[in-house]
Each structure stands twice: as structure tokens, then as C-alpha cells.
N, C-alpha and C. Protein backbone atom coordinates (compact mmCIF):
# COMPACT_ATOMS: atom_id res chain seq x y z
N UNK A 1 0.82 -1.19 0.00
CA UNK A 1 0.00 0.00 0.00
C UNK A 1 0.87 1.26 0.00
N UNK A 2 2.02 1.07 0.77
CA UNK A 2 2.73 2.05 0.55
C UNK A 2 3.44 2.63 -1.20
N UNK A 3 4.15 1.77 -1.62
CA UNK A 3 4.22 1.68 -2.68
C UNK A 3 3.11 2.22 -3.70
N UNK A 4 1.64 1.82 -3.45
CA UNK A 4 0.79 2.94 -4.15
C UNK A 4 0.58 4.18 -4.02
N UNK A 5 0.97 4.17 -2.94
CA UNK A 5 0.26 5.89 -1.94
C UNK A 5 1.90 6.57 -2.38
N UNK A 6 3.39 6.02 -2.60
CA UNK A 6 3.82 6.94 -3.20
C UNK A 6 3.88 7.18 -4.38
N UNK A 7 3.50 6.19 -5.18
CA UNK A 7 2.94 6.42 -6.85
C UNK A 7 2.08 7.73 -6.62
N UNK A 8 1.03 7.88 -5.79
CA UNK A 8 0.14 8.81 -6.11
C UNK A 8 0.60 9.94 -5.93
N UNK A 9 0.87 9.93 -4.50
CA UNK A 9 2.19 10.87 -4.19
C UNK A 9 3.02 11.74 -5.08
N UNK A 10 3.59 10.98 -6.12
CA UNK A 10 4.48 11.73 -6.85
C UNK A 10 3.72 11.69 -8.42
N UNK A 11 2.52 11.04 -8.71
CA UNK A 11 1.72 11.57 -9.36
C UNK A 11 1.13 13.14 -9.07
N UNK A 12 1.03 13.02 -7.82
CA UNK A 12 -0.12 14.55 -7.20
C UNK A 12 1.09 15.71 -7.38
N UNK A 13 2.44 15.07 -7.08
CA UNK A 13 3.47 16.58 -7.00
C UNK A 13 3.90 16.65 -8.50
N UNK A 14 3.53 15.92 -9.40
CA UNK A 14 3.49 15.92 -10.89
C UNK A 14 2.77 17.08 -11.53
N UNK A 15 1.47 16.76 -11.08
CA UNK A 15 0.23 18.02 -11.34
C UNK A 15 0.71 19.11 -10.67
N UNK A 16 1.53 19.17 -9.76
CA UNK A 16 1.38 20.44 -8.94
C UNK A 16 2.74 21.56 -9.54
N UNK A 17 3.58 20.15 -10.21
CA UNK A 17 4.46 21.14 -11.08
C UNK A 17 4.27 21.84 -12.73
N UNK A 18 3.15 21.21 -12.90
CA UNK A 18 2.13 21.22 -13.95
C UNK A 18 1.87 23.02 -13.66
N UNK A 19 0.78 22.96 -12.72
CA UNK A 19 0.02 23.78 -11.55
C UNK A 19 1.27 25.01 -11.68
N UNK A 20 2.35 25.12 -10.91
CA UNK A 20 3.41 25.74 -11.20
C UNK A 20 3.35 26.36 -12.36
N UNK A 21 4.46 25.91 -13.58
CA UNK A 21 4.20 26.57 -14.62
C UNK A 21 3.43 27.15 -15.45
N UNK A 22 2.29 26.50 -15.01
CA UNK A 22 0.46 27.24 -15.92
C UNK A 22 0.65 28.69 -15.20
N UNK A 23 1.03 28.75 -13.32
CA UNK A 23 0.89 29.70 -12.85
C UNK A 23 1.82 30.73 -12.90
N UNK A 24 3.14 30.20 -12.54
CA UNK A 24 4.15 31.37 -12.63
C UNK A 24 5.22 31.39 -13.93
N UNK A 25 5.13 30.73 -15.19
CA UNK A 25 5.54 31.06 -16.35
C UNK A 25 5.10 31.13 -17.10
N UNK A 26 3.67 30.36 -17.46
CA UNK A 26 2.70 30.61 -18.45
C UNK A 26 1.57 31.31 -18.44
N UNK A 27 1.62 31.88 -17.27
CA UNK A 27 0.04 32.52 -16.98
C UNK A 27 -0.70 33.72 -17.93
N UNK A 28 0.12 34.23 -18.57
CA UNK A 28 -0.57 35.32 -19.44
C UNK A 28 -0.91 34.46 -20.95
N UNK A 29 -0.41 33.22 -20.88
CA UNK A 29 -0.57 32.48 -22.39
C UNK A 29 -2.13 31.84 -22.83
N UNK A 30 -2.35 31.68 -23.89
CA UNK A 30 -3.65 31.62 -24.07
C UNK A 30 -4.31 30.15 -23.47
N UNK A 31 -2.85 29.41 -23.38
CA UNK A 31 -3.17 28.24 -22.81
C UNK A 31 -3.55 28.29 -21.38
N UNK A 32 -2.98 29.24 -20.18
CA UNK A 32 -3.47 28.93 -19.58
C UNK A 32 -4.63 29.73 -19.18
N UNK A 33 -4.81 30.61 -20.01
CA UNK A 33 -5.76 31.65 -19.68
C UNK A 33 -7.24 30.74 -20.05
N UNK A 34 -7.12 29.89 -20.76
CA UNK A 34 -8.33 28.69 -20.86
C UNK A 34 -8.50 28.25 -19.71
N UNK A 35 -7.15 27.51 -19.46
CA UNK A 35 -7.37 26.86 -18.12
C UNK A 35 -7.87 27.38 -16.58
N UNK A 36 -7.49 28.72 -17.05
CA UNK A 36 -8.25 29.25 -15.60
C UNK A 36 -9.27 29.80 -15.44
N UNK A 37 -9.89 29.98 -17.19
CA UNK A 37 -10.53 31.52 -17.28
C UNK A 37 -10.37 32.59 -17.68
N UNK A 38 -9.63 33.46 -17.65
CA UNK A 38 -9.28 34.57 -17.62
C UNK A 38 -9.09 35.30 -18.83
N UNK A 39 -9.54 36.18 -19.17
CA UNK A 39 -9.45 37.36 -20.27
C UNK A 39 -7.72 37.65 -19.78
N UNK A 40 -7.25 38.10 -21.49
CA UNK A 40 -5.91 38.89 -21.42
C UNK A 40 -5.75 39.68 -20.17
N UNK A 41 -6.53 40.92 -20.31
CA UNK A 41 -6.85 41.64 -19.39
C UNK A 41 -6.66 40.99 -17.39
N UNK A 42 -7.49 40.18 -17.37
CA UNK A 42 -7.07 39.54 -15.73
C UNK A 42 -5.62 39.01 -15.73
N UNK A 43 -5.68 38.63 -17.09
CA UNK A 43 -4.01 37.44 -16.57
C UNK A 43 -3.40 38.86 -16.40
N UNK A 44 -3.43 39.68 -16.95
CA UNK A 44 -2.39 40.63 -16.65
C UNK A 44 -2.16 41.57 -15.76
N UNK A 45 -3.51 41.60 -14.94
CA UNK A 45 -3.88 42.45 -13.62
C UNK A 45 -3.25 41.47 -12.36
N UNK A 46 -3.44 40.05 -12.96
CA UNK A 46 -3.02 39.32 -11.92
C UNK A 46 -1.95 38.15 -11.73
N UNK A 47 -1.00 38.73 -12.81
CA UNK A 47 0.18 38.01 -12.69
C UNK A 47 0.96 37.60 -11.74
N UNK A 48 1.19 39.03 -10.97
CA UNK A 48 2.46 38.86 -9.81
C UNK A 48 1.47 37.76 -8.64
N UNK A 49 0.00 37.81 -8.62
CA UNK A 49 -0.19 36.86 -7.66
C UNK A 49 0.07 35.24 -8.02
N UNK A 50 -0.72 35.43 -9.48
CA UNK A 50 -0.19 33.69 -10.00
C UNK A 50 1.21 33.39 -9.97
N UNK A 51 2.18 34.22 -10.09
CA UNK A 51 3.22 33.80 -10.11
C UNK A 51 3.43 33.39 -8.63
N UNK A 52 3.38 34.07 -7.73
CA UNK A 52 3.58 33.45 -6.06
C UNK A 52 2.90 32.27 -5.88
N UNK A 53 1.46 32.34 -5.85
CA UNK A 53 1.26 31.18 -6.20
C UNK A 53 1.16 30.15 -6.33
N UNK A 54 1.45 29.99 -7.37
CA UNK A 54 2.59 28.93 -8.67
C UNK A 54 3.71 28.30 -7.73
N UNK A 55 4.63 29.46 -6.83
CA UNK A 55 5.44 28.71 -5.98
C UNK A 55 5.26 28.17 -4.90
N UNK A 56 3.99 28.49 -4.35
CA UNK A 56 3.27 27.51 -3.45
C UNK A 56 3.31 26.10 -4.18
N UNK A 57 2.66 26.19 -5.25
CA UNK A 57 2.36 24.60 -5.71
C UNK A 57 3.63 24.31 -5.93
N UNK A 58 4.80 24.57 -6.54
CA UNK A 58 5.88 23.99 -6.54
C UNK A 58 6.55 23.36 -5.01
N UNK A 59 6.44 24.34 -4.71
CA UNK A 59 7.48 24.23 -2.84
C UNK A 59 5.94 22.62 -2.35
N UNK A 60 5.13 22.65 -2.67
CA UNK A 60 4.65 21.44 -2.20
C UNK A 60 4.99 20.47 -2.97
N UNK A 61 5.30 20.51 -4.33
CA UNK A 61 5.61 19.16 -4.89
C UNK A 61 7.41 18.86 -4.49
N UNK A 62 8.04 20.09 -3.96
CA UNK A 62 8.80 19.52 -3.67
C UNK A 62 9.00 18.48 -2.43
N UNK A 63 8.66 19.46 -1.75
CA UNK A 63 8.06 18.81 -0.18
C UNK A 63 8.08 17.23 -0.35
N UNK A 64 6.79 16.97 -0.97
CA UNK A 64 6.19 15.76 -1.28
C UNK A 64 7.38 14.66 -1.72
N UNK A 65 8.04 15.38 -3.11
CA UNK A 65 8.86 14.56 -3.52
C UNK A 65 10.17 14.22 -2.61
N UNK A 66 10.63 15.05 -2.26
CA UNK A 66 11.50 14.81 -0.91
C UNK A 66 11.25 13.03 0.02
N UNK A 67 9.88 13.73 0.47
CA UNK A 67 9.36 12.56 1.70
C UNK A 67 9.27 11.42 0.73
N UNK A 68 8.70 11.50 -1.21
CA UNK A 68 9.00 10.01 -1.51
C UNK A 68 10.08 9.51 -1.80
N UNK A 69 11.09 10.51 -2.21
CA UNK A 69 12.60 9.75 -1.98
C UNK A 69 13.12 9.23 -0.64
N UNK A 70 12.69 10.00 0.55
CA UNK A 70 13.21 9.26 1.47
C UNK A 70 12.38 8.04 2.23
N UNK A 71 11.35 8.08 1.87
CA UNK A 71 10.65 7.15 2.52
C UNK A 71 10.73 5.56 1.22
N UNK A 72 10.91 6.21 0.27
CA UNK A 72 11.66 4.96 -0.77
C UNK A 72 13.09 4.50 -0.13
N UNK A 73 13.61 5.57 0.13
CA UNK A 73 14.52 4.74 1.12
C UNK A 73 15.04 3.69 2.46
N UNK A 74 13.62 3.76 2.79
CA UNK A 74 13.20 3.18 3.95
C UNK A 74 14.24 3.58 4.97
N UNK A 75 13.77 2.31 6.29
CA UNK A 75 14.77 1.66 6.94
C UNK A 75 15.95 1.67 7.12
N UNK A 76 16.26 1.39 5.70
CA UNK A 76 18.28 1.44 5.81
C UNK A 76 18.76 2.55 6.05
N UNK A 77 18.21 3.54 5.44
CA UNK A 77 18.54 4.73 5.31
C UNK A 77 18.45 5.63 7.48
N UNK A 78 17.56 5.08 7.76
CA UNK A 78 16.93 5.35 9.02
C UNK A 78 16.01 6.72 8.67
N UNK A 79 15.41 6.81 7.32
CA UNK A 79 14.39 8.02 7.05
C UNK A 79 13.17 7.89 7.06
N UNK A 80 12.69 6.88 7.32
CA UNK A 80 11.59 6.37 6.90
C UNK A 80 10.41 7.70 7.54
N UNK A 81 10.60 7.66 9.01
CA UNK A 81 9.60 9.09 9.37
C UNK A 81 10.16 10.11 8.88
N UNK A 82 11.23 10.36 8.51
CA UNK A 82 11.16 11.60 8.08
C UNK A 82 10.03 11.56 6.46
N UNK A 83 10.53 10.81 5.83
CA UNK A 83 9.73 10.43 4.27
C UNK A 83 8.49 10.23 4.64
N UNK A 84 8.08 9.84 6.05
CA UNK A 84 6.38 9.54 6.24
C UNK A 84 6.38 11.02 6.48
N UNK A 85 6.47 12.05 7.06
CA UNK A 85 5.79 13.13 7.25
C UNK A 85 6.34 13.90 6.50
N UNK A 86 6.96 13.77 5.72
CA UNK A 86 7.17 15.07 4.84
C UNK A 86 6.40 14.49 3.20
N UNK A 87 6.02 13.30 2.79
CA UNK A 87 5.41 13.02 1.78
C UNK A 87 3.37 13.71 2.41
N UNK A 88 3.30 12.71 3.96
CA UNK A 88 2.30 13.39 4.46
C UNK A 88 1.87 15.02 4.18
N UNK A 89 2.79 15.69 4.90
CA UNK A 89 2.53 16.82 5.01
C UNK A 89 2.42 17.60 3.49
N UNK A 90 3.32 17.13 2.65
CA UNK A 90 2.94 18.05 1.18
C UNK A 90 1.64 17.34 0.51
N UNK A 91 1.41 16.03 0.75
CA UNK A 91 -0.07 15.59 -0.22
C UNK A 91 -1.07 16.61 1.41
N UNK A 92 -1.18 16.52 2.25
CA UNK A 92 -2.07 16.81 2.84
C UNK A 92 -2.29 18.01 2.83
N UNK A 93 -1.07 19.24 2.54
CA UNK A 93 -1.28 20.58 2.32
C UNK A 93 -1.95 20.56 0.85
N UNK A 94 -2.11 19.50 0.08
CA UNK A 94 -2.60 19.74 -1.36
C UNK A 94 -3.64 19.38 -1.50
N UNK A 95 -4.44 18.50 -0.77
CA UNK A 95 -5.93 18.35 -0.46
C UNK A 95 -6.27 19.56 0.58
N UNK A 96 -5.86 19.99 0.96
CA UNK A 96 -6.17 20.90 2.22
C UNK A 96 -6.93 22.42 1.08
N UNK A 97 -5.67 22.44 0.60
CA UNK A 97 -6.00 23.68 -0.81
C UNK A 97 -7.31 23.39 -1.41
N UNK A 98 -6.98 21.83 -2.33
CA UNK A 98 -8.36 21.45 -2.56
C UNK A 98 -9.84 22.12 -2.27
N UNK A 99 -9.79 21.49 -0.76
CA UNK A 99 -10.95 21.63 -0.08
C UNK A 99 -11.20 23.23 0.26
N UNK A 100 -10.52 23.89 0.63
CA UNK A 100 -10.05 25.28 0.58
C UNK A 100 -11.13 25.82 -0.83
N UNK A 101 -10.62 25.74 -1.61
CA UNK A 101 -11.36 25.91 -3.17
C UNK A 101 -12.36 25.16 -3.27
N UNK A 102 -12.96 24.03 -2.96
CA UNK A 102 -14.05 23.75 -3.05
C UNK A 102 -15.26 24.25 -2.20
N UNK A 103 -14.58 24.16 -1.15
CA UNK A 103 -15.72 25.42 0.06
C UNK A 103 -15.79 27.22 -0.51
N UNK A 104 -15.08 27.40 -1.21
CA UNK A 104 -14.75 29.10 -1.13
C UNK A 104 -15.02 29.49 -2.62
N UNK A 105 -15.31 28.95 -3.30
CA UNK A 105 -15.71 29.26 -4.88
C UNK A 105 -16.36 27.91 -5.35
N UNK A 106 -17.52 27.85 -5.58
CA UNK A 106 -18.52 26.53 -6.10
C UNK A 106 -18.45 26.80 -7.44
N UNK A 107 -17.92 27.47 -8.02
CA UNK A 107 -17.55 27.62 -9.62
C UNK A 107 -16.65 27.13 -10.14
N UNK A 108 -15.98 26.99 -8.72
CA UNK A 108 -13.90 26.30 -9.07
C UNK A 108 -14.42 24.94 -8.35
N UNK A 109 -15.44 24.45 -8.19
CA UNK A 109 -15.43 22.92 -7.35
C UNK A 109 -14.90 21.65 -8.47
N UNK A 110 -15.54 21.84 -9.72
CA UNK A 110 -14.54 20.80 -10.88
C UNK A 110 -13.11 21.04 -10.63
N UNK A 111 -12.34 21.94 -10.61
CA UNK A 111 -11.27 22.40 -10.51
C UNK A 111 -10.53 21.79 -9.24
N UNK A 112 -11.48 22.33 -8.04
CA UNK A 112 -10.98 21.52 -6.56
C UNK A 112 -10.39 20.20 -6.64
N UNK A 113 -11.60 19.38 -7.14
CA UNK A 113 -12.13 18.17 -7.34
C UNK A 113 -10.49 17.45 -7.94
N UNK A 114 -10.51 17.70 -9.20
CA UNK A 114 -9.09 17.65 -10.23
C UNK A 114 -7.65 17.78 -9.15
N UNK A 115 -7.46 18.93 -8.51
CA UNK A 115 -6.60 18.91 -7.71
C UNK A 115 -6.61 18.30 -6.64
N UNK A 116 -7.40 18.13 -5.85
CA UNK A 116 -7.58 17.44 -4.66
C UNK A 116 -7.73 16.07 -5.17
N UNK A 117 -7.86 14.84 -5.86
CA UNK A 117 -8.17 13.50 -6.44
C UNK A 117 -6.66 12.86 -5.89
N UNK A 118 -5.41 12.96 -6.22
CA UNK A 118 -4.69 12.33 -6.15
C UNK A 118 -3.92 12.20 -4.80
N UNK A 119 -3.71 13.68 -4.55
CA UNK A 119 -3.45 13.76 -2.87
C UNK A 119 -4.41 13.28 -1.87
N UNK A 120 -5.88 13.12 -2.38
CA UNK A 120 -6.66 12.63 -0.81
C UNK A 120 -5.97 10.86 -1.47
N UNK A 121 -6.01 10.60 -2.47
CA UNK A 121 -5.72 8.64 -2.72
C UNK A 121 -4.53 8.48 -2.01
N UNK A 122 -3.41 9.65 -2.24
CA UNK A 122 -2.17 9.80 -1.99
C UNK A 122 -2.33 9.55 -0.36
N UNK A 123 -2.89 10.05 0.29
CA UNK A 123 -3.01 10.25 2.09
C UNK A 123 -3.36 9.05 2.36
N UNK A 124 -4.63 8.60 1.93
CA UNK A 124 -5.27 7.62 2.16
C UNK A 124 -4.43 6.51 2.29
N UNK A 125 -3.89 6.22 0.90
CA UNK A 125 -2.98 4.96 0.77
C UNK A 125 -1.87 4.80 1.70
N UNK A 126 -1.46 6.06 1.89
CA UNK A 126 0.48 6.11 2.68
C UNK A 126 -0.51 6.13 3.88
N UNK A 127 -1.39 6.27 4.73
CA UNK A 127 -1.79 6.49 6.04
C UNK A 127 -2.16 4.98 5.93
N UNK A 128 -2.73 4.10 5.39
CA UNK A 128 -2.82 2.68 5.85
C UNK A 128 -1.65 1.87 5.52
N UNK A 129 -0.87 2.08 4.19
CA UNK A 129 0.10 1.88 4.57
C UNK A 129 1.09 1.46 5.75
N UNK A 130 1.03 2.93 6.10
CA UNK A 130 1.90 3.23 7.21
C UNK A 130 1.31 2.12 8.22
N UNK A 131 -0.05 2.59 8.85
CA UNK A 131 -0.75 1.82 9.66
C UNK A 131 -0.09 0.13 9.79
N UNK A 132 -0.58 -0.36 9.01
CA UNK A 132 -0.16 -1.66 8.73
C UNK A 132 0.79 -2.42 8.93
């Protein structure tokens, strides 16, 4: 189970580096201006925030990816909690957002939904995992 929950894991910090660049290098492009919405006009009123952002979602996929390298390391390594709570803590700050956006804009709930999918499987799995 573990083994799935960090597949998802580093599936979810996949999207989030995705998430990243839509936000803080592509954001005025037409591509992502689909993806979010936004007329020329907003992307460009509201760049400097997408760009910050953007490094939220990055600094969590790093996070994440961190805790699945070390918790791939197990045991031998003697990281294993460190890799359990730091894979924890970045999928759980990324459902947290999720839910965040799904309570606070019901227009962005498809959107929530999309982001939040892999990090709650991600928690789920590494928390019984772990359990076990």
C-alpha cells in the first residue's frame, strides 16, 4: 500500500508542477488563460499573484517529492519518518487547498475536485500503509 500511496504521491506533486508553470511562467498564455478563465486583461492584472502562487504549488511538490525519496529509502537509510511526514505533510497541504477551493468558490469545485483527487488517494494509501 505504501508503494501505491507513493505512486500517487508523486503523481499529485506531478500536477502540482504542472500547476506551477500554468501559474508562474505561463500565466498570461492563451493556454493557460483557458485553463483558468481569464481574459488577457485579468491574466495581466493578476500576474504577480499567479506567479507566487505557482510557488506555493511547486514548494509542495517539492516537499512531497523529498518525503517520496526518502521514505523509498526506507529503513536502511533510518528516514523512513522523516519520508512519512514530509510526503504526508505536502499531499495533505494539497488536499487541504483542494478543499479550501471547493468550500470558497462553487464555480472552481470541478477544478478543486481535479486537484484534490490524487493527494486525498495519496493520504489515504500512505496512512494505511503506514498503519499496517
Amino acid at each position: 500500500m505504501i508503494v501505491a500511496g507513493l505512486v500517487l504521491a508523486g503523481a499529485a506533486a506531478a500536477l502540482h508542477v504542472y500547476i506551477f508553470w500554468l501559474e508562474s511562467l505561463a500565466w498570461t498564455t492563451s493556454r493557460a488563460r483557458a485553463t483558468f478563465g481569464t481574459t488577457e486583461q485579468e491574466a495581466a492584472a493578476t500576474r504577480e499573484l499567479a506567479f507566487n502562487q505557482g510557488f506555493y504549488n511547486l514548494f509542495l511538490a517539492v516537499v512531497t517529492g523529498v518525503g517520496i525519496v526518502l521514505l523509498a529509502l526506507g529503513s536502511a537509510a533510518g528516514v523512513t519518518g522523516a519520508g512519512a511526514a514530509l510526503a504526508l505533510a505536502g499531499t495533505g497541504s494539497m488536499l487541504a487547498a483542494a478543499l479550501v477551493l471547493f468550500l470558497s468558490s462553487p464555480a472552481k469545485r470541478g477544478a478543486a475536485v481535479k486537484q484534490g483527487t490524487l493527494p486525498l488517494l495519496a493520504v489515504v494509501a500512505l496512512a494505511v500503509g503506514l498503519a499496517l
